[in-house]
Every structure is written in structure tokens, then in C-alpha cells.
PDB file of N, CA and C in Angstrom:
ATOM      1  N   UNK A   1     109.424  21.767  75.880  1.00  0.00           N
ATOM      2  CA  UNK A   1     109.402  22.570  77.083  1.00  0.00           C
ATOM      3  C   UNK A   1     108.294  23.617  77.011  1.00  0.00           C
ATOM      4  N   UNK A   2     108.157  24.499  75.887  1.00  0.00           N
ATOM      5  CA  UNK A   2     106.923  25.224  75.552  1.00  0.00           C
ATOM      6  C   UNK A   2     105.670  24.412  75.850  1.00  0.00           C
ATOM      7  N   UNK A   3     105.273  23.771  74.896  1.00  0.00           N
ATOM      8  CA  UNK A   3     104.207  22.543  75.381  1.00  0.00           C
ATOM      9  C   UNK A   3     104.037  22.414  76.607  1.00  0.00           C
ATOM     10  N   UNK A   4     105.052  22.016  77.717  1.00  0.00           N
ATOM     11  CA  UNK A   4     104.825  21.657  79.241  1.00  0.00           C
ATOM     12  C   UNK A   4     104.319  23.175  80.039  1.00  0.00           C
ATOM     13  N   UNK A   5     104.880  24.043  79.356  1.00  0.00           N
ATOM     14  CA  UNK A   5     104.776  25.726  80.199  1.00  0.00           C
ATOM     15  C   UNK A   5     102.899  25.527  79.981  1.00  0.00           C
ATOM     16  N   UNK A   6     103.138  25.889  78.688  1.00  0.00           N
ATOM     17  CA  UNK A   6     101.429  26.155  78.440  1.00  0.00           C
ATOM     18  C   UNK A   6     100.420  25.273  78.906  1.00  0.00           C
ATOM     19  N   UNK A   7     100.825  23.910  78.665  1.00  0.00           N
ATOM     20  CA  UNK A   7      99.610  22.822  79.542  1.00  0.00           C
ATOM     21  C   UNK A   7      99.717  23.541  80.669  1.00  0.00           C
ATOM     22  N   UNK A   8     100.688  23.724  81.270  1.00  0.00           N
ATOM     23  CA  UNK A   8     100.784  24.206  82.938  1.00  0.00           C
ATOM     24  C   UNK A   8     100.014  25.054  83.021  1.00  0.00           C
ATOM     25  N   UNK A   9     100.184  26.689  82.068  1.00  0.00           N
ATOM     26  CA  UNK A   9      99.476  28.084  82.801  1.00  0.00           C
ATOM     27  C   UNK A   9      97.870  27.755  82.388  1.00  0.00           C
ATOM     28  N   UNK A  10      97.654  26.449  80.898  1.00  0.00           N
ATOM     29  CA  UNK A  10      96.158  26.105  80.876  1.00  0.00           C
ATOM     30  C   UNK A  10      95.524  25.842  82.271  1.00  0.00           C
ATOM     31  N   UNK A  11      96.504  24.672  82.941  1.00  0.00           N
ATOM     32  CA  UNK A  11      95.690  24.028  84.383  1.00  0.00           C
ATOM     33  C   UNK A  11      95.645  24.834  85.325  1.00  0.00           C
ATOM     34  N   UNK A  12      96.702  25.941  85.349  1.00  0.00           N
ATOM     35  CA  UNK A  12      96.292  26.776  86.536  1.00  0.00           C
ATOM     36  C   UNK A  12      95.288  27.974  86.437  1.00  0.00           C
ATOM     37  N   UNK A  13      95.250  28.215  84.849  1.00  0.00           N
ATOM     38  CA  UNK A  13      93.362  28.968  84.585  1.00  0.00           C
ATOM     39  C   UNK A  13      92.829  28.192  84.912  1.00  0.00           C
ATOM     40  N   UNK A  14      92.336  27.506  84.447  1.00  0.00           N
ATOM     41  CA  UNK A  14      91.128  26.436  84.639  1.00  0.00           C
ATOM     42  C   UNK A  14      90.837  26.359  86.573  1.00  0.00           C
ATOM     43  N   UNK A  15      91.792  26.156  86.768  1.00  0.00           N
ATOM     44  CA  UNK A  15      91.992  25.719  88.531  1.00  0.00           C
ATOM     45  C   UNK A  15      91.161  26.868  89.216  1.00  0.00           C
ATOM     46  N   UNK A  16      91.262  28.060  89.055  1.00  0.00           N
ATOM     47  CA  UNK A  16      91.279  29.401  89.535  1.00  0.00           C
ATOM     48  C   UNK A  16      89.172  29.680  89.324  1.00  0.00           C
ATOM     49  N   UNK A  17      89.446  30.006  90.017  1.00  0.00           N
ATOM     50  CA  UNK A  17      87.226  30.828  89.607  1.00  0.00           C
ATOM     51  C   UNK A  17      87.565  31.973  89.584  1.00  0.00           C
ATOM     52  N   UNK A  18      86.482  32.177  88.497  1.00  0.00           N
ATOM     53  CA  UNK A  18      86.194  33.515  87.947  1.00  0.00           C
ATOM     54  C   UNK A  18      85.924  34.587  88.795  1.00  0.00           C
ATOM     55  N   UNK A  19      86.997  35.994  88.839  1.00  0.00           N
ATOM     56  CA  UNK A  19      87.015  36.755  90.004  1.00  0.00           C
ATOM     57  C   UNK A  19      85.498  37.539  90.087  1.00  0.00           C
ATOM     58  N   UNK A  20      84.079  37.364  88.676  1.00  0.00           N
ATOM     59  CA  UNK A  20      82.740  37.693  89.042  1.00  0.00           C
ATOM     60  C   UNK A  20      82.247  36.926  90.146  1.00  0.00           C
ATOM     61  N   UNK A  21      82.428  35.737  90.495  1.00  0.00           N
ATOM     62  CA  UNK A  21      81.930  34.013  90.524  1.00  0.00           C
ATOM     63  C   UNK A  21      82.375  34.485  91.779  1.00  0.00           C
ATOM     64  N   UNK A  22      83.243  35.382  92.812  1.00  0.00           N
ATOM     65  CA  UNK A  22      84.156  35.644  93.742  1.00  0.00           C
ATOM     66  C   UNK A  22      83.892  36.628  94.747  1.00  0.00           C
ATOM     67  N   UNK A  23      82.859  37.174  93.934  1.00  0.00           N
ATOM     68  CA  UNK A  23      82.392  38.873  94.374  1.00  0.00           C
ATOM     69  C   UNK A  23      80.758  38.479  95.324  1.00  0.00           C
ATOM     70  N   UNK A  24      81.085  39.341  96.887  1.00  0.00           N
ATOM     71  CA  UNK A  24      79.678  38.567  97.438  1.00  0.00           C
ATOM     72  C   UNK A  24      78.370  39.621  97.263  1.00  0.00           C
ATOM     73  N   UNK A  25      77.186  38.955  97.194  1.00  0.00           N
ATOM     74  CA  UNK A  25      76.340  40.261  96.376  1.00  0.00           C
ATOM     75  C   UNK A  25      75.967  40.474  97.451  1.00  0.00           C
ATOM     76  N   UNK A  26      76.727  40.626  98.916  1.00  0.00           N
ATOM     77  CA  UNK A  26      76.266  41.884  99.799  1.00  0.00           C
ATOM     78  C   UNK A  26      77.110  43.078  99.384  1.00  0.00           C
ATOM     79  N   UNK A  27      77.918  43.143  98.408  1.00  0.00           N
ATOM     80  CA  UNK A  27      79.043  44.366  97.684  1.00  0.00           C
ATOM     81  C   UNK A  27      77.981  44.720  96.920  1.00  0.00           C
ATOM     82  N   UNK A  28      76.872  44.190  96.486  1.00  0.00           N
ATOM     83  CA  UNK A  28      75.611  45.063  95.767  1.00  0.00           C
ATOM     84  C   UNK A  28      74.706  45.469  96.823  1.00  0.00           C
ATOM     85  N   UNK A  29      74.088  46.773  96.242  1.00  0.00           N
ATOM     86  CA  UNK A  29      73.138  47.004  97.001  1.00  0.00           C
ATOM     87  C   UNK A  29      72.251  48.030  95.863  1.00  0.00           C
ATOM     88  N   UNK A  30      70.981  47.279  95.497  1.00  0.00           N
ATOM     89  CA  UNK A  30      70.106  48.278  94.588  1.00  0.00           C
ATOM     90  C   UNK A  30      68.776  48.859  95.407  1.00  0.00           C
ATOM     91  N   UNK A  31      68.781  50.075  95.061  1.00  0.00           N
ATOM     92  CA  UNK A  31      67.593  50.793  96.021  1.00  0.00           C
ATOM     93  C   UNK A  31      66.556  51.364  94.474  1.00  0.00           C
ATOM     94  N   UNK A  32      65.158  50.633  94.956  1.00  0.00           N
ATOM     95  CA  UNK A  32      64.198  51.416  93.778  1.00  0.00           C
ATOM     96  C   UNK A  32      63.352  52.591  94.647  1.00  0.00           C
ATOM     97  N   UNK A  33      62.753  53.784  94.142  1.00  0.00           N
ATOM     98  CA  UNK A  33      61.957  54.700  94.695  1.00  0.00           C
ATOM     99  C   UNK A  33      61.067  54.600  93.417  1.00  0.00           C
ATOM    100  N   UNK A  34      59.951  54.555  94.017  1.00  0.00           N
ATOM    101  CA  UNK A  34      58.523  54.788  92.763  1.00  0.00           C
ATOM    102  C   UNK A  34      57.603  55.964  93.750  1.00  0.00           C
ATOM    103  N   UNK A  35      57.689  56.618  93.274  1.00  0.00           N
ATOM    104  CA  UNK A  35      56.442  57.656  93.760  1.00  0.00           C
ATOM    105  C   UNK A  35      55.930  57.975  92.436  1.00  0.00           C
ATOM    106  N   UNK A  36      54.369  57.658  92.477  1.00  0.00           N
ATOM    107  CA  UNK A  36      53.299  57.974  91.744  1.00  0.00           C
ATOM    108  C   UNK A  36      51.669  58.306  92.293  1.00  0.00           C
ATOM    109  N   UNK A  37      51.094  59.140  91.745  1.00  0.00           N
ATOM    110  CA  UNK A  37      49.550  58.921  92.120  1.00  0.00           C
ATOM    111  C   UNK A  37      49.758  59.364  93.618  1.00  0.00           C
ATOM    112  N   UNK A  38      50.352  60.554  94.499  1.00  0.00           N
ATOM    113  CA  UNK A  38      50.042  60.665  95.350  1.00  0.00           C
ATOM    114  C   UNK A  38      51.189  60.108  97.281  1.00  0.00           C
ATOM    115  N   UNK A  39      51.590  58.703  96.253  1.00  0.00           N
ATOM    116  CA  UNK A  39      52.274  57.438  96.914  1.00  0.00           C
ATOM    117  C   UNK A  39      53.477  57.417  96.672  1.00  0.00           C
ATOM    118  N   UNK A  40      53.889  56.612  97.368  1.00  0.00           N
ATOM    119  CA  UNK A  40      55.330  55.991  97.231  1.00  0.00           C
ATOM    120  C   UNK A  40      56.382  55.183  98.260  1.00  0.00           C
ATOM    121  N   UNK A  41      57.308  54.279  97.775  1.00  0.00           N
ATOM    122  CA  UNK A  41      57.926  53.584  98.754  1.00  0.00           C
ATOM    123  C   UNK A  41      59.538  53.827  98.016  1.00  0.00           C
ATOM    124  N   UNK A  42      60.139  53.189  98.933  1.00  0.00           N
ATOM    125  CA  UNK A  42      62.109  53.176  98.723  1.00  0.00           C
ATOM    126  C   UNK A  42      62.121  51.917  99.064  1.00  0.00           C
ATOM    127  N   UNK A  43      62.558  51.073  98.144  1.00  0.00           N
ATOM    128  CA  UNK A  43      62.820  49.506  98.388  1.00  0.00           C
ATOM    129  C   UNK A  43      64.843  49.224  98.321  1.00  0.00           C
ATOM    130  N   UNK A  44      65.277  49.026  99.420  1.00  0.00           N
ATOM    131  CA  UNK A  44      66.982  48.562  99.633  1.00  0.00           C
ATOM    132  C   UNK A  44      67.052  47.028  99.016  1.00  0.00           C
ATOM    133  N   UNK A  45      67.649  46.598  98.902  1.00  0.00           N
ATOM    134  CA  UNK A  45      68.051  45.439  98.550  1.00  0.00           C
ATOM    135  C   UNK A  45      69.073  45.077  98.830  1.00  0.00           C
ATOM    136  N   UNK A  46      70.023  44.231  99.209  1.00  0.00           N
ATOM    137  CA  UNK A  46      71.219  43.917  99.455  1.00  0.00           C
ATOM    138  C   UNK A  46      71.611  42.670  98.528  1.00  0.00           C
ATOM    139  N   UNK A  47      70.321  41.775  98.132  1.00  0.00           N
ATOM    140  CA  UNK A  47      70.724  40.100  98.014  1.00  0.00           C
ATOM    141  C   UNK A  47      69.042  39.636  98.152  1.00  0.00           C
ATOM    142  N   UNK A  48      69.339  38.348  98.236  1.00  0.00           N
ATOM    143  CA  UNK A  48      67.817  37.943  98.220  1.00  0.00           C
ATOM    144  C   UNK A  48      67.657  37.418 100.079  1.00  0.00           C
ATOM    145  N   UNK A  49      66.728  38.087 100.494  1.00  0.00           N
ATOM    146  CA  UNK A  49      66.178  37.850 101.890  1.00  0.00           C
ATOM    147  C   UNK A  49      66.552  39.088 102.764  1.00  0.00           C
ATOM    148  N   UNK A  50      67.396  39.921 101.956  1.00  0.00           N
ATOM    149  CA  UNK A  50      67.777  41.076 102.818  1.00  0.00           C
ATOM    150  C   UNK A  50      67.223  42.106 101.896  1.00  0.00           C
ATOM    151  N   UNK A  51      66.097  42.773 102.371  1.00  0.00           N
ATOM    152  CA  UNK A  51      65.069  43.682 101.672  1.00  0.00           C
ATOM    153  C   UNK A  51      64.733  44.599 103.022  1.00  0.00           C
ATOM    154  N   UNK A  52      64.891  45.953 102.408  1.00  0.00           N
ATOM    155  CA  UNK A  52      64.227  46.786 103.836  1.00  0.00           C
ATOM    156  C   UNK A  52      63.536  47.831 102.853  1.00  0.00           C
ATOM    157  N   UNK A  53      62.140  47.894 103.132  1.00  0.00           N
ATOM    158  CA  UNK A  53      61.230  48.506 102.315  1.00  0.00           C
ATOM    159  C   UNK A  53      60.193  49.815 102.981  1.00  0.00           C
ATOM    160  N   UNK A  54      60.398  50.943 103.113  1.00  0.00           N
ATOM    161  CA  UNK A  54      59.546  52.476 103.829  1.00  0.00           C
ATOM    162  C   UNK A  54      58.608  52.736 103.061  1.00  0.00           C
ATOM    163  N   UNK A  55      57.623  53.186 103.602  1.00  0.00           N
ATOM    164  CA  UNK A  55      56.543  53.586 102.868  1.00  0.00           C
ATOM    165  C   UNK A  55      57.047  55.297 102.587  1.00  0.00           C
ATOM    166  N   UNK A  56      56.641  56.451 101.713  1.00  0.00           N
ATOM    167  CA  UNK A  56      56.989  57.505 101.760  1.00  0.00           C
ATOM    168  C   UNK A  56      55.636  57.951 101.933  1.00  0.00           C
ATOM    169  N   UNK A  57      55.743  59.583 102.889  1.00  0.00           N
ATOM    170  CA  UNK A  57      54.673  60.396 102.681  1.00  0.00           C
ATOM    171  C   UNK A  57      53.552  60.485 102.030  1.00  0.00           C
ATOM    172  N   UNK A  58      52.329  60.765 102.382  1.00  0.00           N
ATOM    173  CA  UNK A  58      51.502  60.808 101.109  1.00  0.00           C
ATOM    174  C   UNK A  58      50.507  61.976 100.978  1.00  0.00           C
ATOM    175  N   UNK A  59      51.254  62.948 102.052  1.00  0.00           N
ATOM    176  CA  UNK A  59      50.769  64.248 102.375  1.00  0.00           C
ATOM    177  C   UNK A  59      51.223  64.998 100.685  1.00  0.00           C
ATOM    178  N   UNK A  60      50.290  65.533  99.863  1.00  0.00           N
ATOM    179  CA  UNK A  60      50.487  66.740  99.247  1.00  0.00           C
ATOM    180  C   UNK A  60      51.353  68.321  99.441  1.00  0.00           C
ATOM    181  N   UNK A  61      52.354  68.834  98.741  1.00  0.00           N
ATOM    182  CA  UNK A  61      52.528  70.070  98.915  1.00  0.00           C
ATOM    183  C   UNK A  61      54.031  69.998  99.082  1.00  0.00           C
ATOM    184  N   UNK A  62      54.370  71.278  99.730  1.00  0.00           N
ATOM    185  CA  UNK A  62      55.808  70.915 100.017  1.00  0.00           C
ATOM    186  C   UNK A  62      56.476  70.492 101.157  1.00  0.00           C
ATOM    187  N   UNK A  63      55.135  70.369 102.255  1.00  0.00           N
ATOM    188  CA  UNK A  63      55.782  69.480 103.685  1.00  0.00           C
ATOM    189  C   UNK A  63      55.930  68.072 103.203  1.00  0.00           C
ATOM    190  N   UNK A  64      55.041  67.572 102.305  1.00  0.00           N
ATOM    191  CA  UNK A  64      55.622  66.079 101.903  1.00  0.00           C
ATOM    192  C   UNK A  64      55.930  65.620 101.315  1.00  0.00           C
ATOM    193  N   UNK A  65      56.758  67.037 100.047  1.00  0.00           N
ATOM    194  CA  UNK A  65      58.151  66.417  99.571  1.00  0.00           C
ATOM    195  C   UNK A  65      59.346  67.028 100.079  1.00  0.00           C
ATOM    196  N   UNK A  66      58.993  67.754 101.363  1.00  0.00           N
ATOM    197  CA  UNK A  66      60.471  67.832 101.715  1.00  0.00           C
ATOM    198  C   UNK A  66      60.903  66.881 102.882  1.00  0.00           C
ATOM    199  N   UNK A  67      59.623  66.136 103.385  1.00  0.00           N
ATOM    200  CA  UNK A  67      59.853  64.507 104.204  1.00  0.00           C
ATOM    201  C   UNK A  67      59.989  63.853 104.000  1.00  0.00           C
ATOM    202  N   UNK A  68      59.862  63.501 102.205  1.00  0.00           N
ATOM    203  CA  UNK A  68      60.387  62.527 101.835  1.00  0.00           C
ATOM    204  C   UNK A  68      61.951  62.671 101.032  1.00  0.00           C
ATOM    205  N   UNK A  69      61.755  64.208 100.583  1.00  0.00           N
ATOM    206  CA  UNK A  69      63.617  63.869 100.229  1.00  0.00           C
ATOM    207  C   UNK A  69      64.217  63.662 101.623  1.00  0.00           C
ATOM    208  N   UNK A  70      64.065  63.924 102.690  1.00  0.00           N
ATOM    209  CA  UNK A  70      64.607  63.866 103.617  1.00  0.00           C
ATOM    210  C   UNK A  70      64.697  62.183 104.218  1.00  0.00           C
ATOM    211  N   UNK A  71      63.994  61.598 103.680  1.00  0.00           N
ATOM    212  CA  UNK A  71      63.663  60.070 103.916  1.00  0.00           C
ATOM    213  C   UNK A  71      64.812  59.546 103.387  1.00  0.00           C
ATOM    214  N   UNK A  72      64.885  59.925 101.814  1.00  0.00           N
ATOM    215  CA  UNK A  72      65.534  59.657 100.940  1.00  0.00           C
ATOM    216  C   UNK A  72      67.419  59.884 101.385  1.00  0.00           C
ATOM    217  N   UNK A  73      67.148  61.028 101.487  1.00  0.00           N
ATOM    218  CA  UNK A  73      68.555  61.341 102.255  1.00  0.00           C
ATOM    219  C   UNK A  73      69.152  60.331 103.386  1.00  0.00           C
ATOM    220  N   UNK A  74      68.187  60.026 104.152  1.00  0.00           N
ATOM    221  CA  UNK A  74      68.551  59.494 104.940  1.00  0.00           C
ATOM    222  C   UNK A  74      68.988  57.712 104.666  1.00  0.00           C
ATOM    223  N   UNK A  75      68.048  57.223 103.802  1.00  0.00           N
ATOM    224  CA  UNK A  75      68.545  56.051 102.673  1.00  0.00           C
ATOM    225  C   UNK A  75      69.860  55.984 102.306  1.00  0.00           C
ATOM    226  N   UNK A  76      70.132  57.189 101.376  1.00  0.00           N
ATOM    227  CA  UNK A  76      71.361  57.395 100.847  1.00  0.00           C
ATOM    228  C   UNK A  76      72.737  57.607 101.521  1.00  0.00           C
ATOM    229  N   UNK A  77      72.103  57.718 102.875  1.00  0.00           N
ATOM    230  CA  UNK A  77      73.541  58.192 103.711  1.00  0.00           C
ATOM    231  C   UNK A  77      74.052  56.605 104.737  1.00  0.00           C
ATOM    232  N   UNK A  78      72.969  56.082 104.462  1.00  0.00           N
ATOM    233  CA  UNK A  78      72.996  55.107 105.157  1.00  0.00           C
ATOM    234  C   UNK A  78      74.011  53.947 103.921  1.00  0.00           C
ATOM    235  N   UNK A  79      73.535  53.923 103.224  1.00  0.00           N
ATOM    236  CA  UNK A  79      74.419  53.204 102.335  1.00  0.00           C
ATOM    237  C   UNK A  79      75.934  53.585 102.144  1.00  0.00           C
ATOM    238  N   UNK A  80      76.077  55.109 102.157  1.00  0.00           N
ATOM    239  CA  UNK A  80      77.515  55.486 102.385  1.00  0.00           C
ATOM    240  C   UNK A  80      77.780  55.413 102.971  1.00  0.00           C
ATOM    241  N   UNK A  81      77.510  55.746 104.167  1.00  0.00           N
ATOM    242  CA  UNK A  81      78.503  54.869 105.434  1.00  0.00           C
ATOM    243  C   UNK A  81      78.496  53.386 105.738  1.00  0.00           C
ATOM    244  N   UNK A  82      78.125  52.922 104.909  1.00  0.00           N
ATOM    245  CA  UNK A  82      78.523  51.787 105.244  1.00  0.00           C
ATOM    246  C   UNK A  82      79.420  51.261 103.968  1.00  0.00           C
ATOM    247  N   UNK A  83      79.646  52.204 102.992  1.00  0.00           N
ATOM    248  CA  UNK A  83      81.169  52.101 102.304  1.00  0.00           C
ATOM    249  C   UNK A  83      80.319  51.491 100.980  1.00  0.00           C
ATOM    250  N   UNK A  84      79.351  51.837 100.804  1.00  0.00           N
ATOM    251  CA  UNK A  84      78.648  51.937  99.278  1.00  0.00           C
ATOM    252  C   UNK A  84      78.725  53.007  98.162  1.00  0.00           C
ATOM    253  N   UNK A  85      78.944  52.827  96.963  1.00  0.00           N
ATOM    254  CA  UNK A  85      79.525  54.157  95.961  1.00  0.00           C
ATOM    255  C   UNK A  85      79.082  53.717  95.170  1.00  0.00           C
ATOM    256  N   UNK A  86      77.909  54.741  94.436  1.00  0.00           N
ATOM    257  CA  UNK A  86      76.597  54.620  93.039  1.00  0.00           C
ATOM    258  C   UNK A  86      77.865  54.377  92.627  1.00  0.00           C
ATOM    259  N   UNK A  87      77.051  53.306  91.806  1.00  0.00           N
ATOM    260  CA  UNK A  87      77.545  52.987  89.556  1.00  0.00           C
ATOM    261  C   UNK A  87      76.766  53.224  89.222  1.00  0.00           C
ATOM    262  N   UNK A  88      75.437  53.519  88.870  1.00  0.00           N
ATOM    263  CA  UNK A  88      74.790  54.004  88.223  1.00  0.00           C
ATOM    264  C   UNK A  88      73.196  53.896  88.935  1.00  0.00           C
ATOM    265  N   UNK A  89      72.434  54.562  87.729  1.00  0.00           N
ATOM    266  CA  UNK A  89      71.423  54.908  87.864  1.00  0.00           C
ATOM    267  C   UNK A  89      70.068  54.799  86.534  1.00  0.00           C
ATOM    268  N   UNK A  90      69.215  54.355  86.539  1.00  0.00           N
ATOM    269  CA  UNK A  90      68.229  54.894  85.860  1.00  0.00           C
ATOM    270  C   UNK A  90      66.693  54.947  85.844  1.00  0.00           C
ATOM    271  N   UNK A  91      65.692  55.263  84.982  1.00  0.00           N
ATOM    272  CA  UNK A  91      64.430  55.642  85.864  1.00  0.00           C
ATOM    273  C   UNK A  91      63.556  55.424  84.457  1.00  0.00           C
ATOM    274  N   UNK A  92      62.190  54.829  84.746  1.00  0.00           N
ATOM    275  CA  UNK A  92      61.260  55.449  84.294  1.00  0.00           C
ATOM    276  C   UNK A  92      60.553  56.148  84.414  1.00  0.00           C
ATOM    277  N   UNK A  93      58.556  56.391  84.045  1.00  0.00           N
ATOM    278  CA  UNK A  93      58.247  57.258  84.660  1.00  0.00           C
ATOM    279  C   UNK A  93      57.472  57.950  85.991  1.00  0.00           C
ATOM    280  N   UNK A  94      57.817  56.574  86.801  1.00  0.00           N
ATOM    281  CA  UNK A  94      57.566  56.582  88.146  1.00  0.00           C
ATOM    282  C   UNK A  94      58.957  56.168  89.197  1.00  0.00           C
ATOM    283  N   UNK A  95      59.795  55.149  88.360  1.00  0.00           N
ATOM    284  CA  UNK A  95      60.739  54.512  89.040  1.00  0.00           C
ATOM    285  C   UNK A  95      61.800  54.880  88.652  1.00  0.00           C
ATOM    286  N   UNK A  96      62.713  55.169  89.754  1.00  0.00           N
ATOM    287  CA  UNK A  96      64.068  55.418  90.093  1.00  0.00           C
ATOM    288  C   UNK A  96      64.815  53.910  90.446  1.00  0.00           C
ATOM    289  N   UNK A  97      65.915  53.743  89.681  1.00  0.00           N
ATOM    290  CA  UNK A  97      66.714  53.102  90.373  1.00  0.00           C
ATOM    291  C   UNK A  97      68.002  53.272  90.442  1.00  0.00           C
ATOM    292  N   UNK A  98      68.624  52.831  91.533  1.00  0.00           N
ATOM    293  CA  UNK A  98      70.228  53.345  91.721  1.00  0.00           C
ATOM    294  C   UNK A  98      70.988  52.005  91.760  1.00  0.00           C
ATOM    295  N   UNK A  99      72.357  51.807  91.563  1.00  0.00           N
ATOM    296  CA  UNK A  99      72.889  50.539  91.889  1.00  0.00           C
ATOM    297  C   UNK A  99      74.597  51.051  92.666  1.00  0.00           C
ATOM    298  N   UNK A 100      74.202  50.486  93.533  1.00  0.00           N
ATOM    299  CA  UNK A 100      75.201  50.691  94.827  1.00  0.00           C
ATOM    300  C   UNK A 100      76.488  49.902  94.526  1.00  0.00           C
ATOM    301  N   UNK A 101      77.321  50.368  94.435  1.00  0.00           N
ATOM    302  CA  UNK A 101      78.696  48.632  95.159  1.00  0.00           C
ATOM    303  C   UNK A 101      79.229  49.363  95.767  1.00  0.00           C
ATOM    304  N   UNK A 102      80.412  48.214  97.121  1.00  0.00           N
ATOM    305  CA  UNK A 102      81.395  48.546  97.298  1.00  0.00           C
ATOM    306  C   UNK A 102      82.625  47.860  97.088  1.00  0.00           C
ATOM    307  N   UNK A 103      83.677  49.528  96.904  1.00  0.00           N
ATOM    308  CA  UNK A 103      84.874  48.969  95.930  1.00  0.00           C
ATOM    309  C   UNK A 103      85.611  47.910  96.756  1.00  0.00           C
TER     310      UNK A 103
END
């Protein structure tokens, strides 16, 4: 009777997909920012074919970094409302990246 239980709960793992294998990668969303040399862009990502990419400011001083945090802001708010919450983050020394899901 043991024997029959366990073949059983084997076939019904096996049966089942993996709850990663389950998850749709529009629940990801990674955003890179590189500003260097003057330049810079904010690249969204959702998945592959869904890319929305801004150029940032390239005015010097503090009118054009406070248009582009404001760019930025506006990136970031956009992803929260639409029910996105950072897991993390990290950067080199031009690039930022963030990684979005939702729960």
C-alpha cells in the first residue's frame, strides 16, 4: 500500500510544471539608466519585443539633472502603478539597473 501511495504522489509531481516554468515574464520588468559623458537613456523592458527606450537630457548643470530625475521619476511611477515592486538593484560605473516584479 506504501509503494502504491508513493508511485502515486511520484506521478502527480512529475504531472504538475514547475511553478518558475508558470510565472509570465510580463511579472518582470527590468529598467537600465546609463548616463555617461554628458548623455544618457532609461531602457524598460518587460520581455522580449516589449522595450520602451527615452533619451535623457544632455543639457549640463542643474536644469538637466533635475529633468532628468524628473524623467526618471516619472519611469518609476509608472511601473508602480501598474503594480510593480523593486527586488533589487545594481550598478556599475555608468549603469544602473533595477529589477521590477509583480507579487
Amino acid at each position: 500500500m506504501k509503494k502504491i501511495l508513493l508511485l502515486t504522489g511520484l506521478a502527480l509531481s512529475l504531472w504538475g510544471s514547475p511553478a518558475l516554468a508558470q510565472t509570465s515574464s510580463a511579472n518582470t520588468a527590468v529598467v537600465r539608466i546609463r548616463e555617461t559623458g554628458g548623455w544618457g537613456n532609461v531602457i524598460v523592458t518587460y520581455g522580449t519585443g516589449k522595450t520602451e527606450m527615452s533619451e535623457l537630457q544632455r543639457s549640463p548643470g542643474k536644469k538637466g539633472q533635475i529633468t532628468n530625475a524628473e524623467q526618471l521619476q516619472g519611469v518609476l511611477d509608472k511601473l508602480m502603478a501598474a503594480g510593480y515592486v523593486l527586488q533589487g538593484s545594481f550598478s556599475s560605473t555608468d549603469t544602473s539597473t533595477l529589477i521590477f516584479r509583480k507579487p
